[in-house]
N, C-alpha and C. Protein backbone atom coordinates (compact mmCIF):
# COMPACT_ATOMS: atom_id res chain seq x y z
N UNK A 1 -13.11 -6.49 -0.70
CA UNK A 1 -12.80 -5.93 0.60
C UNK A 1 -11.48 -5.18 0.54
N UNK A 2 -11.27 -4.23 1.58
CA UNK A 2 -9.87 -3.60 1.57
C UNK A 2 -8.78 -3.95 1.17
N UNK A 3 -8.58 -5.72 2.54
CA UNK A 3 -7.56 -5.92 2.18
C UNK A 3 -7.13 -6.47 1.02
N UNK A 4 -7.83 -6.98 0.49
CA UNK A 4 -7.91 -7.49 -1.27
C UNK A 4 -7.42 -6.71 -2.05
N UNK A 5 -8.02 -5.29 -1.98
CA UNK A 5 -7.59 -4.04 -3.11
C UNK A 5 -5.76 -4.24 -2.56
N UNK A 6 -5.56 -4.21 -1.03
CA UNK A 6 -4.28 -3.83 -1.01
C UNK A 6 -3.15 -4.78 -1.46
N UNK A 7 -3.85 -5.96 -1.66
CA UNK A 7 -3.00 -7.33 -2.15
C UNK A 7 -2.81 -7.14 -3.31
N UNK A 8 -3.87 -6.88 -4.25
CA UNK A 8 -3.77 -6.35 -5.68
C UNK A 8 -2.93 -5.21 -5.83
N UNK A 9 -2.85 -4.51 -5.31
CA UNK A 9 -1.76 -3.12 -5.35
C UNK A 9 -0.29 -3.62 -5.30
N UNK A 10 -0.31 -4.73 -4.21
CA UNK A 10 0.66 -4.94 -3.38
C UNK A 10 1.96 -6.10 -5.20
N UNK A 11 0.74 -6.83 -5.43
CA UNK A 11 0.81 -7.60 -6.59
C UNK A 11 1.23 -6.90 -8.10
N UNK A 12 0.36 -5.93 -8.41
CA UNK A 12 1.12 -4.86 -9.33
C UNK A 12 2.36 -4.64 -9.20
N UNK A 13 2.38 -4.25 -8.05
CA UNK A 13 3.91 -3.41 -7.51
C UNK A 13 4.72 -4.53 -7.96
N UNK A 14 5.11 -5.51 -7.38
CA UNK A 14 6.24 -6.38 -7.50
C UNK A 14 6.26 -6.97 -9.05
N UNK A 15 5.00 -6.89 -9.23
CA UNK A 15 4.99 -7.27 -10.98
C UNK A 15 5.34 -6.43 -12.21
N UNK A 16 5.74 -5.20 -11.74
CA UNK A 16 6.09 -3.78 -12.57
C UNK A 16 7.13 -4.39 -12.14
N UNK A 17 8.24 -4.59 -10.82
CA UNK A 17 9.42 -3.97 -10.84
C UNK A 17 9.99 -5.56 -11.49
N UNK A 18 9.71 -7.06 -11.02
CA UNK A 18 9.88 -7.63 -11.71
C UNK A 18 10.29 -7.29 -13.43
N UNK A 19 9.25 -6.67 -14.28
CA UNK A 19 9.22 -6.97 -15.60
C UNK A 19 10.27 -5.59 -15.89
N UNK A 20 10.51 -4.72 -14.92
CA UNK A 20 11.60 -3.79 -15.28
C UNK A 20 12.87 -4.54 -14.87
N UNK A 21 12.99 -5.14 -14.18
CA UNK A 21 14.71 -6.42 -14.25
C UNK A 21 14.70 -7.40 -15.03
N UNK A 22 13.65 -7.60 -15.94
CA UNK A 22 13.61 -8.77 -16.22
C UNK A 22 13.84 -8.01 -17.96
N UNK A 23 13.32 -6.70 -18.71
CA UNK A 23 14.01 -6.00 -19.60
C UNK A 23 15.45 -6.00 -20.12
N UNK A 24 15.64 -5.36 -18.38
CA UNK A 24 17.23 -5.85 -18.29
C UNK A 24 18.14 -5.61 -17.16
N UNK A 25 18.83 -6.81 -17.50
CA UNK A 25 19.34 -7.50 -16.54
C UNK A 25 20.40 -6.61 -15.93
N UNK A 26 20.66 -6.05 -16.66
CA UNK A 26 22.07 -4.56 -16.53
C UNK A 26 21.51 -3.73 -15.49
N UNK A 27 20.03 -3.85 -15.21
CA UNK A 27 20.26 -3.26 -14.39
C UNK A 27 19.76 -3.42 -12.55
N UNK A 28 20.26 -5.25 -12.53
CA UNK A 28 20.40 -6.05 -11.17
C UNK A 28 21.66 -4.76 -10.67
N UNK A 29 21.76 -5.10 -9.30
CA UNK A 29 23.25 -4.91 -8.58
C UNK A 29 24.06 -6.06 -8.81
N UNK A 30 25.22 -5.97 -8.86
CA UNK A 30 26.20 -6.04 -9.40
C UNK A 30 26.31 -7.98 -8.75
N UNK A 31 26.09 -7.91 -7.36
CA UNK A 31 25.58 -9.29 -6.92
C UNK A 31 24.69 -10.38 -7.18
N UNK A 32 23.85 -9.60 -7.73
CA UNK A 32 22.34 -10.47 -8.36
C UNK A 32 22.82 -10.68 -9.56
N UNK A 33 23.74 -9.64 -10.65
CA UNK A 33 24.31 -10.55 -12.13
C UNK A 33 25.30 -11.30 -11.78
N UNK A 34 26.43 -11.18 -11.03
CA UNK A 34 27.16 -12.36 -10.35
C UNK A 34 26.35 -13.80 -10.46
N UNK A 35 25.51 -13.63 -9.65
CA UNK A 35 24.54 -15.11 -9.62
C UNK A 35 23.58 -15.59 -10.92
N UNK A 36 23.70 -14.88 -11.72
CA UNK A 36 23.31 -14.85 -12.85
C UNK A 36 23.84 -16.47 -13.56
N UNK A 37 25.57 -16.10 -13.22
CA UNK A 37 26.29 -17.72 -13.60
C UNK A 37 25.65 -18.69 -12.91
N UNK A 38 25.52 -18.73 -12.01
CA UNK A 38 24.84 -19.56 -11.46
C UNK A 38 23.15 -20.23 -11.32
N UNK A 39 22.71 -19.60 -11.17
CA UNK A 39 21.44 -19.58 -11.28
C UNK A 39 20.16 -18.79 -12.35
N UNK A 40 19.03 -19.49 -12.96
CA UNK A 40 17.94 -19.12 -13.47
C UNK A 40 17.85 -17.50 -13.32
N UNK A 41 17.55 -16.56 -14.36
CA UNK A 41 17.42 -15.23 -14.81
C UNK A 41 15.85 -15.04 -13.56
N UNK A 42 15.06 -15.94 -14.17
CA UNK A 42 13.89 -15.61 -12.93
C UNK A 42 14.22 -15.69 -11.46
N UNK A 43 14.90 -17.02 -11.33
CA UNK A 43 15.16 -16.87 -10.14
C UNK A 43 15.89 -15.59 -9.41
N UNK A 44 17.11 -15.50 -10.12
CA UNK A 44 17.90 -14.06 -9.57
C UNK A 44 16.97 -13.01 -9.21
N UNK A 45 15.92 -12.67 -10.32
CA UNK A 45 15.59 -11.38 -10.12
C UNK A 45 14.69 -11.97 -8.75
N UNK A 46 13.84 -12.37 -8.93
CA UNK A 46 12.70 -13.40 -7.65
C UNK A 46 13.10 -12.98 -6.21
N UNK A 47 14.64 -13.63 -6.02
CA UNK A 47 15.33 -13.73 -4.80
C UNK A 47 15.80 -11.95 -4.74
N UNK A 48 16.61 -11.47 -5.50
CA UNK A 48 16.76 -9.83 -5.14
C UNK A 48 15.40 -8.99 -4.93
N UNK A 49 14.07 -9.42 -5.57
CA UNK A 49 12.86 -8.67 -4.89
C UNK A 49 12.54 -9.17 -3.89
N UNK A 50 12.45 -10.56 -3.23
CA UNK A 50 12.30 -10.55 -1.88
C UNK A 50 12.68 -10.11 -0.80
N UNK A 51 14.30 -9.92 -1.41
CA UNK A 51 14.77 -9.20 -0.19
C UNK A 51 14.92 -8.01 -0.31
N UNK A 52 14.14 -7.16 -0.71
CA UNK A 52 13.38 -5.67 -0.35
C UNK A 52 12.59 -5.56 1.18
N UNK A 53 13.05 -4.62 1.09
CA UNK A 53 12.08 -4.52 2.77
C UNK A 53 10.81 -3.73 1.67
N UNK A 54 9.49 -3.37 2.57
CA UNK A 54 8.54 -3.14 1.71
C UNK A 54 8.84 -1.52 1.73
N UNK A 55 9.59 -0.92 2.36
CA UNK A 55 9.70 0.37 2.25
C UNK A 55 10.93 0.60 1.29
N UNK A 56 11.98 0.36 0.70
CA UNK A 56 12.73 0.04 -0.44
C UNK A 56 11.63 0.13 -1.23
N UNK A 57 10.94 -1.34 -1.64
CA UNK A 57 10.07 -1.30 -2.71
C UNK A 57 8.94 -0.63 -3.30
N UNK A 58 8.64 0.11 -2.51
CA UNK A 58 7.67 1.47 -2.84
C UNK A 58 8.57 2.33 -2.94
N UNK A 59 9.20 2.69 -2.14
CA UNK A 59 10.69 3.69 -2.92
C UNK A 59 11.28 3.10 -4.28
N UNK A 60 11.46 2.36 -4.84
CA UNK A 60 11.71 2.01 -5.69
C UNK A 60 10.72 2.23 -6.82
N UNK A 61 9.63 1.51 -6.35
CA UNK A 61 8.35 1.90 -7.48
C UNK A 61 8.36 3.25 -7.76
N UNK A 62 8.10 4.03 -6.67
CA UNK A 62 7.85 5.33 -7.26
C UNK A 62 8.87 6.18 -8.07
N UNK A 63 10.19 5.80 -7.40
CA UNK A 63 11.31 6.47 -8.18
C UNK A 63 11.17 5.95 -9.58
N UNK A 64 11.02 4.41 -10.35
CA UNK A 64 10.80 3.80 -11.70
C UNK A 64 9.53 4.44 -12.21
N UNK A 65 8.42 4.46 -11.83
CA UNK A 65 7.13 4.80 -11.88
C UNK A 65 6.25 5.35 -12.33
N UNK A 66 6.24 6.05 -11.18
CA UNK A 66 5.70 7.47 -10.83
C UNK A 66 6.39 8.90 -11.11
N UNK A 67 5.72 9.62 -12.10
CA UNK A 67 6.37 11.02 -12.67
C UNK A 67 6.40 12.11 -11.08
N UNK A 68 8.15 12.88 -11.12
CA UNK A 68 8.12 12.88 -10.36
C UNK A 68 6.90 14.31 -10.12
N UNK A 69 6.48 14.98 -10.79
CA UNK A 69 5.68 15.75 -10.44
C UNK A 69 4.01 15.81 -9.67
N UNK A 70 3.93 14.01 -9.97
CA UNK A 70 2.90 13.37 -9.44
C UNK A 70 3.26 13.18 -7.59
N UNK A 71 4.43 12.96 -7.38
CA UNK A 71 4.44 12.95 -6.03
C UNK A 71 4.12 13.96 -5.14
N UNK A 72 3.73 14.11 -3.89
CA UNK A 72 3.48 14.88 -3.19
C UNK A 72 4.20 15.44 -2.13
């Protein structure tokens, strides 16, 4: 069903940008490696993708992504 495809989309997405912070870490904001001392590498990145609003995170995807000649 639709919304399924869009969960799966939705699931990609955060799982690309995940495994691009998780490459490297150099390139959290400067707050998320701060907490780095403190807390689990997964966790950090985990907690800085949640708090994406979902329009950030498709801006984000596509800027990492998507070639920019593919955009429209």
């Amino acid at each position: 069903d639709k919304a399924r495809g869009e969960e799966v989309k939705a699931e990609r997405m955060i799982t690309a940008l995940y495994g691009y912070y998780r490459e490297d870490l150099n390139r959290l904001p400067q707050q998320s490696k701060d907490n780095l001392k403190l807390y689990d590498e997964d966790q950090v990145i985990c907690d800085y993708l949640s708090g994406m609003t979902d329009r950030y995170a498709i801006e984000l995807y596509r800027d990492l992504f998507i070639p920019e000649v593919w955009r429209g």
